[in-house]
N, C-alpha and C. Protein backbone atom coordinates (compact mmCIF):
# COMPACT_ATOMS: atom_id res chain seq x y z
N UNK A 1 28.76 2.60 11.88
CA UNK A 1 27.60 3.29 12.38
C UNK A 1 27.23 2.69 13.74
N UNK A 2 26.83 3.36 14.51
CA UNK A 2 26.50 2.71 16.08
C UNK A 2 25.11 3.02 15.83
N UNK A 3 25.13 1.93 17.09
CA UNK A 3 23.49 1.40 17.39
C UNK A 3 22.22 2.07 17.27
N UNK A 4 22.78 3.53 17.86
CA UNK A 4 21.65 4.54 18.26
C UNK A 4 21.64 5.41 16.54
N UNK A 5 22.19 5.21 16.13
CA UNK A 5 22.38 6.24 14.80
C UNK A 5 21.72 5.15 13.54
N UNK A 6 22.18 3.75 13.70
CA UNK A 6 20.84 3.15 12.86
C UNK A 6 19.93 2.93 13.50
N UNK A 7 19.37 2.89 14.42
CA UNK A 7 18.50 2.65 14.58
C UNK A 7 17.62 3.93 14.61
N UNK A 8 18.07 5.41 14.36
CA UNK A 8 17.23 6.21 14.61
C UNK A 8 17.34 6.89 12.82
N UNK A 9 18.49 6.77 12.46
CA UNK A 9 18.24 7.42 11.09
C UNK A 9 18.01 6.01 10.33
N UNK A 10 18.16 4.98 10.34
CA UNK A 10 17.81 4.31 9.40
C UNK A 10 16.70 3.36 9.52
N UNK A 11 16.44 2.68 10.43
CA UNK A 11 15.10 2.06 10.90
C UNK A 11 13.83 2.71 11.37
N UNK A 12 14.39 3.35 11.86
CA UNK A 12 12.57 4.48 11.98
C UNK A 12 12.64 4.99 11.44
N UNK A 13 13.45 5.67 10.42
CA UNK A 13 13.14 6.27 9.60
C UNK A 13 12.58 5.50 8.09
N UNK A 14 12.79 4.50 8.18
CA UNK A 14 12.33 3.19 6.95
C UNK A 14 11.20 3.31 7.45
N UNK A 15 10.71 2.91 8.90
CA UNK A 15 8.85 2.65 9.98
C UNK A 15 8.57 3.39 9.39
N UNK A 16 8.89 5.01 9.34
CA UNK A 16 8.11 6.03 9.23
C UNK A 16 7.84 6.22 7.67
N UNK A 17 8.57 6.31 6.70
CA UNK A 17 8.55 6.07 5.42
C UNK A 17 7.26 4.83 4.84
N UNK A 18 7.44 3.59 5.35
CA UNK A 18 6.76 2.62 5.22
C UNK A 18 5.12 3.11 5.70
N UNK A 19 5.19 3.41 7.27
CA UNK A 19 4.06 3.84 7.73
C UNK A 19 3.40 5.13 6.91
N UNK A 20 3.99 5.91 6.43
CA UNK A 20 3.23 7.05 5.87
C UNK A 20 2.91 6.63 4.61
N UNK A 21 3.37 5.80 3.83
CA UNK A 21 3.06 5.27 2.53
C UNK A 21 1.96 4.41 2.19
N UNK A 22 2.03 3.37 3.31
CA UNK A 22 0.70 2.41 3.60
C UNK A 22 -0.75 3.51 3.82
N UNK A 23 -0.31 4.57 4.74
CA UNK A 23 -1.75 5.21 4.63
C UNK A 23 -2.12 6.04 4.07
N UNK A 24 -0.95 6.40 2.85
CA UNK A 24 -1.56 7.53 1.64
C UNK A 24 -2.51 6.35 1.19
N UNK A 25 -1.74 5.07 0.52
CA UNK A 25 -2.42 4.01 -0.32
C UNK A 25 -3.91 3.57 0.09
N UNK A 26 -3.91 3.38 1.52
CA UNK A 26 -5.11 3.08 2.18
C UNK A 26 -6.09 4.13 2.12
N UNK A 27 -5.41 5.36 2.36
CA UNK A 27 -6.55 6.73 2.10
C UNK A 27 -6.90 6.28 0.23
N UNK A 28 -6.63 6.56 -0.42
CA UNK A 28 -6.74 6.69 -1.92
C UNK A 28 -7.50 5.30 -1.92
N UNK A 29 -6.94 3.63 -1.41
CA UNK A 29 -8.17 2.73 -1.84
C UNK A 29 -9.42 3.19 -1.42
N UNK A 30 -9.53 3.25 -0.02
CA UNK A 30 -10.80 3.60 0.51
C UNK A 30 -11.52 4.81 -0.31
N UNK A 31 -11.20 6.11 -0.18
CA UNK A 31 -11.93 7.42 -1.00
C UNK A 31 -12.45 6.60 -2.47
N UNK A 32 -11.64 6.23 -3.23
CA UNK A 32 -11.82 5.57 -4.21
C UNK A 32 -13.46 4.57 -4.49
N UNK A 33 -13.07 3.60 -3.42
CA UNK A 33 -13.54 2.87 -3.57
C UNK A 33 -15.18 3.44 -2.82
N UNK A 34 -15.57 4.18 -1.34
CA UNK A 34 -15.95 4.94 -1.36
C UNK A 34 -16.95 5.85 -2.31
N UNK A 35 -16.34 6.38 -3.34
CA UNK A 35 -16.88 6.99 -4.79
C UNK A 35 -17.37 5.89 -5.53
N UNK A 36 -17.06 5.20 -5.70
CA UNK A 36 -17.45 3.79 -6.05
C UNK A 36 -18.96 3.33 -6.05
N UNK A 37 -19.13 3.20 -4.54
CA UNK A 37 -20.45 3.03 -4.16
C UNK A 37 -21.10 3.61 -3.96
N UNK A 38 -20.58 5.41 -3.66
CA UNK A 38 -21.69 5.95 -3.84
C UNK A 38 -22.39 6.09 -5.16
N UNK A 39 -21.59 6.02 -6.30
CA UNK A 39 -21.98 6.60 -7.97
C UNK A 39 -22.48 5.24 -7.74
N UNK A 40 -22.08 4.15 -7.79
CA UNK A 40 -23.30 2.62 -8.28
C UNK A 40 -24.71 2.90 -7.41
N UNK A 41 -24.66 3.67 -6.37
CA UNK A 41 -26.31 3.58 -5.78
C UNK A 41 -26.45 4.77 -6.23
N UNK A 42 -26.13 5.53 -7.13
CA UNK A 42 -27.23 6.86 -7.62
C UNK A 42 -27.84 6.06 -8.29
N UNK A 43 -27.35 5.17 -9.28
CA UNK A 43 -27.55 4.78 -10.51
C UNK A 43 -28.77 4.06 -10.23
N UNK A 44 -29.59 3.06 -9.85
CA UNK A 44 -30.39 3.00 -9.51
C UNK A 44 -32.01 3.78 -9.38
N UNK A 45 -31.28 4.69 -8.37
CA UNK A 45 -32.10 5.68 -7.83
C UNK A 45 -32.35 6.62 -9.32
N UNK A 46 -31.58 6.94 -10.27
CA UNK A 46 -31.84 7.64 -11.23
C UNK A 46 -33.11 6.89 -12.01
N UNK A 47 -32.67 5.32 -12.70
CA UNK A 47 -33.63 4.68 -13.52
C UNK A 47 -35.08 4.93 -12.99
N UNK A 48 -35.07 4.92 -11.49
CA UNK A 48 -36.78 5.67 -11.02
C UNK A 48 -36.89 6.99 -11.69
N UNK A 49 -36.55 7.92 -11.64
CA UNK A 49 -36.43 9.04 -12.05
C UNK A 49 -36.88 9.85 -13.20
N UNK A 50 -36.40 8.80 -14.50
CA UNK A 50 -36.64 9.04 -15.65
C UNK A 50 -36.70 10.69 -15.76
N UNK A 51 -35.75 11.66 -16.01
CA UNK A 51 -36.37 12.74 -16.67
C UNK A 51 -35.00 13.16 -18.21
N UNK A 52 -34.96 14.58 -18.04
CA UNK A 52 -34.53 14.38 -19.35
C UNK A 52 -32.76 14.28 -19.67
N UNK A 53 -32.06 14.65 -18.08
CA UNK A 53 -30.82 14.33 -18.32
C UNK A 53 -30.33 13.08 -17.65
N UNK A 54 -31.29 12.12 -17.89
CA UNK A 54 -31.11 10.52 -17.34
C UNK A 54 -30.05 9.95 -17.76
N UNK A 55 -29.97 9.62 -19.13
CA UNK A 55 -29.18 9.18 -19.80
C UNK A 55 -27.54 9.13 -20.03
N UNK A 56 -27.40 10.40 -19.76
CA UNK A 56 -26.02 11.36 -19.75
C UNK A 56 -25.78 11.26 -18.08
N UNK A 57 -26.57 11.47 -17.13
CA UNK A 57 -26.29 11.25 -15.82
C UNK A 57 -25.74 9.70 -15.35
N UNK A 58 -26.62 8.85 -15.82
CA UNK A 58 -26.25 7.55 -15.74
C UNK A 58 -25.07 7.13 -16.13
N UNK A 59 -24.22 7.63 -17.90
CA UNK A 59 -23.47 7.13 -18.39
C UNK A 59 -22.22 8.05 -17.75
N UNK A 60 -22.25 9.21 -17.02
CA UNK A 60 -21.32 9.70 -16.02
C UNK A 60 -21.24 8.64 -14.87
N UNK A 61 -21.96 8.51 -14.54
CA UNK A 61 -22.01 7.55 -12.84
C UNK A 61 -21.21 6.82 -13.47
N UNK A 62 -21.49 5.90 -14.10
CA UNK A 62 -21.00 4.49 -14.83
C UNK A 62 -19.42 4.90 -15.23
N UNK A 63 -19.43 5.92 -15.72
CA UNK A 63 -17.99 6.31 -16.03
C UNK A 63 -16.98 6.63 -14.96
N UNK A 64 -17.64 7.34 -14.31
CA UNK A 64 -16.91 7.62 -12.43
C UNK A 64 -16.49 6.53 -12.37
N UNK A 65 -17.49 5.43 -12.04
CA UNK A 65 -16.91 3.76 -11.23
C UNK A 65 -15.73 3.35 -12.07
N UNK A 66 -15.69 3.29 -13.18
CA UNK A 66 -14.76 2.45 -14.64
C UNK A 66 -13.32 3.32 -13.76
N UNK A 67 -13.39 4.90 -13.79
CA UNK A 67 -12.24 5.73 -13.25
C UNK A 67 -11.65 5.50 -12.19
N UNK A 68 -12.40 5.23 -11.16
CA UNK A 68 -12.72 4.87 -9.92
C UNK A 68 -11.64 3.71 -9.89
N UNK A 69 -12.39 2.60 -10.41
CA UNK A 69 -11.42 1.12 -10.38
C UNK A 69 -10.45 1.05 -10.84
N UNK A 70 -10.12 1.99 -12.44
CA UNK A 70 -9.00 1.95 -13.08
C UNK A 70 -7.55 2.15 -12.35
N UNK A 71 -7.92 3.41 -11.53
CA UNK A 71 -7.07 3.96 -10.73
C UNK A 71 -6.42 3.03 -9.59
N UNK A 72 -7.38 2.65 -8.60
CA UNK A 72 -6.89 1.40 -7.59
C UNK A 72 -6.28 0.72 -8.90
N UNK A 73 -5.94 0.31 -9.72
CA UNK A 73 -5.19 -1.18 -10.09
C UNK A 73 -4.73 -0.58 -10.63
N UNK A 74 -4.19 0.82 -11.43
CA UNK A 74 -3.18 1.64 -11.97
C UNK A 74 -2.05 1.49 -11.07
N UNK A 75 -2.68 2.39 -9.90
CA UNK A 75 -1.80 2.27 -9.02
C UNK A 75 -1.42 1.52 -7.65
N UNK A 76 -2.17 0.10 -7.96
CA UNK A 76 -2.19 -1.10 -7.12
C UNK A 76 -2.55 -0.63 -5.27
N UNK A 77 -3.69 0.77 -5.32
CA UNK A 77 -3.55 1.37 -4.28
C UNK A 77 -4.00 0.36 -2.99
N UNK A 78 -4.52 -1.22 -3.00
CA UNK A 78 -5.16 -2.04 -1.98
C UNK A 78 -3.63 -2.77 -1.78
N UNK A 79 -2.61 -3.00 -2.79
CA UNK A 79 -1.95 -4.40 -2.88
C UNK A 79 -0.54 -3.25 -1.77
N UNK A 80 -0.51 -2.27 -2.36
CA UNK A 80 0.99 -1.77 -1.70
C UNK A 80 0.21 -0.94 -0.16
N UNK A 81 -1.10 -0.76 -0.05
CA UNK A 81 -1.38 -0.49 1.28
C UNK A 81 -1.32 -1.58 1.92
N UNK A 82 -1.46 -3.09 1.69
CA UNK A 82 -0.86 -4.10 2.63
C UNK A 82 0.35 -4.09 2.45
N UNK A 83 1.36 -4.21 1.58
CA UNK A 83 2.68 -4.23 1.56
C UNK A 83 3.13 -3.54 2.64
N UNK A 84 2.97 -2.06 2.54
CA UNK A 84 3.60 -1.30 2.92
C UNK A 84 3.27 -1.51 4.58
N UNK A 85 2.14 -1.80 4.96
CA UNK A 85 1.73 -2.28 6.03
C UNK A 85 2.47 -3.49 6.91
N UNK A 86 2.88 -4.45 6.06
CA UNK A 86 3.18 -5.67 6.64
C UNK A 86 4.39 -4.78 6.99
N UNK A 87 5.53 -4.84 5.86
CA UNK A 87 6.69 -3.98 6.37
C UNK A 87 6.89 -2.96 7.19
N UNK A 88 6.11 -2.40 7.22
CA UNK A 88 5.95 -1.43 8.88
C UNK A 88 5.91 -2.09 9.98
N UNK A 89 5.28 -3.01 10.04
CA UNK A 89 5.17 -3.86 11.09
C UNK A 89 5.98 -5.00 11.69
N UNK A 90 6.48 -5.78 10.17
CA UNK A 90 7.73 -6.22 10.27
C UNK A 90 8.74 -5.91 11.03
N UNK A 91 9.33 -4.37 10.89
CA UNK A 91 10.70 -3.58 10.72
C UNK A 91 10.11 -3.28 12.46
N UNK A 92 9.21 -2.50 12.86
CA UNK A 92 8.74 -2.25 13.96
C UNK A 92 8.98 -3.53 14.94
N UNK A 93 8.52 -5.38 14.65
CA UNK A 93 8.74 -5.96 15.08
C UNK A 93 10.33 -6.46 15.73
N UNK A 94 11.37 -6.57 14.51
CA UNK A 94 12.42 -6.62 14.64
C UNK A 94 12.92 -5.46 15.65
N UNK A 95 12.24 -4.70 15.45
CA UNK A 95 12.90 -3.06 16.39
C UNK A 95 12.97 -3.89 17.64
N UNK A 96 11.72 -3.74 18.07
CA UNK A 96 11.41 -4.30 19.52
C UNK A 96 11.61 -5.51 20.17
N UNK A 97 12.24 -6.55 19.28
CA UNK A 97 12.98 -7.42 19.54
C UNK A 97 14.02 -7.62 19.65
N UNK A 98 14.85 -6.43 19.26
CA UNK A 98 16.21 -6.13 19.16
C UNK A 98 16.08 -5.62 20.73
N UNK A 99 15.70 -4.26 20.50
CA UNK A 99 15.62 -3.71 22.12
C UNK A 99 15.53 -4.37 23.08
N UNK A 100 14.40 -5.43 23.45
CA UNK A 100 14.66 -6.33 24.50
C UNK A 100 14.66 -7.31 24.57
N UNK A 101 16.00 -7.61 23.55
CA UNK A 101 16.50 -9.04 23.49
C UNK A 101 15.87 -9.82 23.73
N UNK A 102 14.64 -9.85 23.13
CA UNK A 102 14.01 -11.15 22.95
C UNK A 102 13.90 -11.98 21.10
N UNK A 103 13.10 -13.08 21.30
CA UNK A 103 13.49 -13.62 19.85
C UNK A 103 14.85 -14.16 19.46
N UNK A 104 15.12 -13.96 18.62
CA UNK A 104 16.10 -14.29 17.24
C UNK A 104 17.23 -13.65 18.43
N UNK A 105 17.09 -12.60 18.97
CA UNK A 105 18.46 -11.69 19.47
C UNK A 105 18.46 -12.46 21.40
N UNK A 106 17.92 -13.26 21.64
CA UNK A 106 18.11 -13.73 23.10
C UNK A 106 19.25 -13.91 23.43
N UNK A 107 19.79 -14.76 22.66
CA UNK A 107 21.21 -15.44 22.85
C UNK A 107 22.18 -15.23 21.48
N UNK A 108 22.02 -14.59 21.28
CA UNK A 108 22.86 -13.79 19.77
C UNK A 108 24.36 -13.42 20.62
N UNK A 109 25.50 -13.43 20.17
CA UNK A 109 26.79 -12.50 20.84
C UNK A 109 26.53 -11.36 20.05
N UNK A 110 25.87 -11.01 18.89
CA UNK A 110 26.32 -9.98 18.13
C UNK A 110 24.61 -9.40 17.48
N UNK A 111 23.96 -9.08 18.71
CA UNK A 111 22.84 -8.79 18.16
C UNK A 111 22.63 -7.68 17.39
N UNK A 112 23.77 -6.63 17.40
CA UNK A 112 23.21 -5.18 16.61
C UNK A 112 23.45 -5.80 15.01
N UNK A 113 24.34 -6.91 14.93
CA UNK A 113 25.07 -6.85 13.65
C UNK A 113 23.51 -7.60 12.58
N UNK A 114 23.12 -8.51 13.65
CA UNK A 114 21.76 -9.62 12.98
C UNK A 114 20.38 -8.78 13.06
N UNK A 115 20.20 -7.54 13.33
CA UNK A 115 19.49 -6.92 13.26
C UNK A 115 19.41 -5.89 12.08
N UNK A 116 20.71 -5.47 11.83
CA UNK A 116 21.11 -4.40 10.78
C UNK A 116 21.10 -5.91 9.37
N UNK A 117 21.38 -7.23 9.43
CA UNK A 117 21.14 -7.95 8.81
C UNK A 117 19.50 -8.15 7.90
N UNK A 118 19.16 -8.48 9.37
CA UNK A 118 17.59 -8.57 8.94
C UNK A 118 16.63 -7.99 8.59
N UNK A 119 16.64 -6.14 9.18
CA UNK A 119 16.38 -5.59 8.55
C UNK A 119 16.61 -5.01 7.39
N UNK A 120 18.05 -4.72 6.39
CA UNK A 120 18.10 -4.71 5.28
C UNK A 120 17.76 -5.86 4.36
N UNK A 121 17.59 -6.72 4.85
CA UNK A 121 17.24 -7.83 4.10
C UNK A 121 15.85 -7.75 3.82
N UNK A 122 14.96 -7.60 4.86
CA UNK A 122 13.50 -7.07 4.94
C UNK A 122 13.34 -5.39 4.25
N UNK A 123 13.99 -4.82 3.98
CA UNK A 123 14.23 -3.54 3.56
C UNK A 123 14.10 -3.62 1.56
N UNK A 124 15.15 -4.72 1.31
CA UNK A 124 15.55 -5.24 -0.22
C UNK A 124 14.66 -6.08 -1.01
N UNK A 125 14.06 -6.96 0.36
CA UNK A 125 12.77 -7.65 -0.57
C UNK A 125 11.87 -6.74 -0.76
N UNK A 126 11.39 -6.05 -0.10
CA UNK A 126 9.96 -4.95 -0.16
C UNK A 126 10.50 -3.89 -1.35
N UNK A 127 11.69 -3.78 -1.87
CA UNK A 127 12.45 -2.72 -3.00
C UNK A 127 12.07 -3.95 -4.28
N UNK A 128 12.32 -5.18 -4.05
CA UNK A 128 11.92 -5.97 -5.25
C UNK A 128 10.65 -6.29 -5.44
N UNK A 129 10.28 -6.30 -4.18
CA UNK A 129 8.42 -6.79 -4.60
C UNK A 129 7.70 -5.73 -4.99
N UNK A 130 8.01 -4.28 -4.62
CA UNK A 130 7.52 -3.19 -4.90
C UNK A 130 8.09 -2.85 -6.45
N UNK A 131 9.20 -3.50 -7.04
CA UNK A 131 9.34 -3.19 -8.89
C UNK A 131 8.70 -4.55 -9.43
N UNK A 132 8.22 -5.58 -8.61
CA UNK A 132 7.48 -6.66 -9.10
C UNK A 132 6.33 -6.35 -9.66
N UNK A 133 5.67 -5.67 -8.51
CA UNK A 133 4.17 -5.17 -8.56
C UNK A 133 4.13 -4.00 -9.17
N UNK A 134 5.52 -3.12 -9.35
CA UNK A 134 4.87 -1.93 -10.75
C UNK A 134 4.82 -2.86 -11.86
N UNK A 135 6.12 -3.88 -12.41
CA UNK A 135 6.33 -4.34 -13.54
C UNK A 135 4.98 -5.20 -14.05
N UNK A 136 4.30 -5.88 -12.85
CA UNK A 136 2.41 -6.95 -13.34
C UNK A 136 1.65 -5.41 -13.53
N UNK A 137 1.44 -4.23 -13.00
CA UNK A 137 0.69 -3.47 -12.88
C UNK A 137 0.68 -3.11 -14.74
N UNK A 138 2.38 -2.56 -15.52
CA UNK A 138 2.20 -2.01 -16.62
C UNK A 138 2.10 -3.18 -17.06
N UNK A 139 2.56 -5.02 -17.31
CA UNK A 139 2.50 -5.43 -18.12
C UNK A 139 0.81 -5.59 -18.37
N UNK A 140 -0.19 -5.71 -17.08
CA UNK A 140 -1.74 -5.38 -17.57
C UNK A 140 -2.20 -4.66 -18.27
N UNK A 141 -1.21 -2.87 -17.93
CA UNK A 141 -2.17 -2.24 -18.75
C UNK A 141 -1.56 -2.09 -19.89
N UNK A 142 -0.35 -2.64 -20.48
CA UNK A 142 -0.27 -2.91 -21.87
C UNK A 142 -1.14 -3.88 -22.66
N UNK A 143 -1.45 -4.93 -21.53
CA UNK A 143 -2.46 -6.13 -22.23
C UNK A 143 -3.79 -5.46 -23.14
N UNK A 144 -3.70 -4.71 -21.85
CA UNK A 144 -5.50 -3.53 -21.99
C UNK A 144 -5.27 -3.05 -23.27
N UNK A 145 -4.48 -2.90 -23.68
CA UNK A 145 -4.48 -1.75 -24.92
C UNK A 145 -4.14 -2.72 -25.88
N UNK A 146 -3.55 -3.87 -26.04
CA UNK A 146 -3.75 -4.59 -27.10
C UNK A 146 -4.61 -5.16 -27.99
């Protein structure tokens, strides 16, 4: 494979993969979390209130938040929006250090080869840390149910 063909189908295309993934996760923590605070400050504002669907309103709010949180740590939506983040940035870094031979590639004879190195290498850990962090995610929520 030459230079221009990994680096355009396989490294930006990893950036772009990485990058669009970090900010689904980041959209979903935030909205989430978001809902979060708004349902904990109704709750409040209701106990002034007192009328006759207090009770049932409150124990919805309260239930929203429980849903709310469950979800971020279901689907680890704070831990893989940094992941996915660092590795975007990572892979982006290496890019641009490759390109103008700076870094690691200054004095390299064989810089395309230590680049296609380092980035699959940076490519394989983020494939293991990402079945790390599903495998803690279910062994919790099996705990939960025990």
């Amino acid at each position: 494979m030459k230079k221009e063909e990994y680096i355009h189908q396989r490294l930006d295309d990893q950036i772009h993969w990485y990058d669009k993934k970090s900010k689904k996760h980041q959209n979903w923590y935030k909205y989430l979390k978001i809902a979060e605070i708004l349902l904990g400050t109704v709750i409040p504002v209701l106990t002034l209130l007192k009328f006759y669907y207090f009770d049932i309103l409150v124990t919805l709010c309260s239930s929203l938040i429980l849903v709310c949180e469950s979800f971020i740590a279901l689907y680890s939506h704070k831990e893989n929006w940094i992941k996915y983040r660092q590795t975007t940035e990572t892979l982006k870094n290496e890019k641009y250090m490759f390109l103008t031979l700076s870094g690691v590639y200054k004095d390299e004879t064989t810089p395309f080869i230590l680049l296609v190195e380092r980035c699959e290498t940076i490519i394989s850990s983020e494939n293991i840390n990402w079945a790390n962090l599903q495998t803690d995610a279910k062994n919790k929520e099996d705990k939960a149910h025990d």
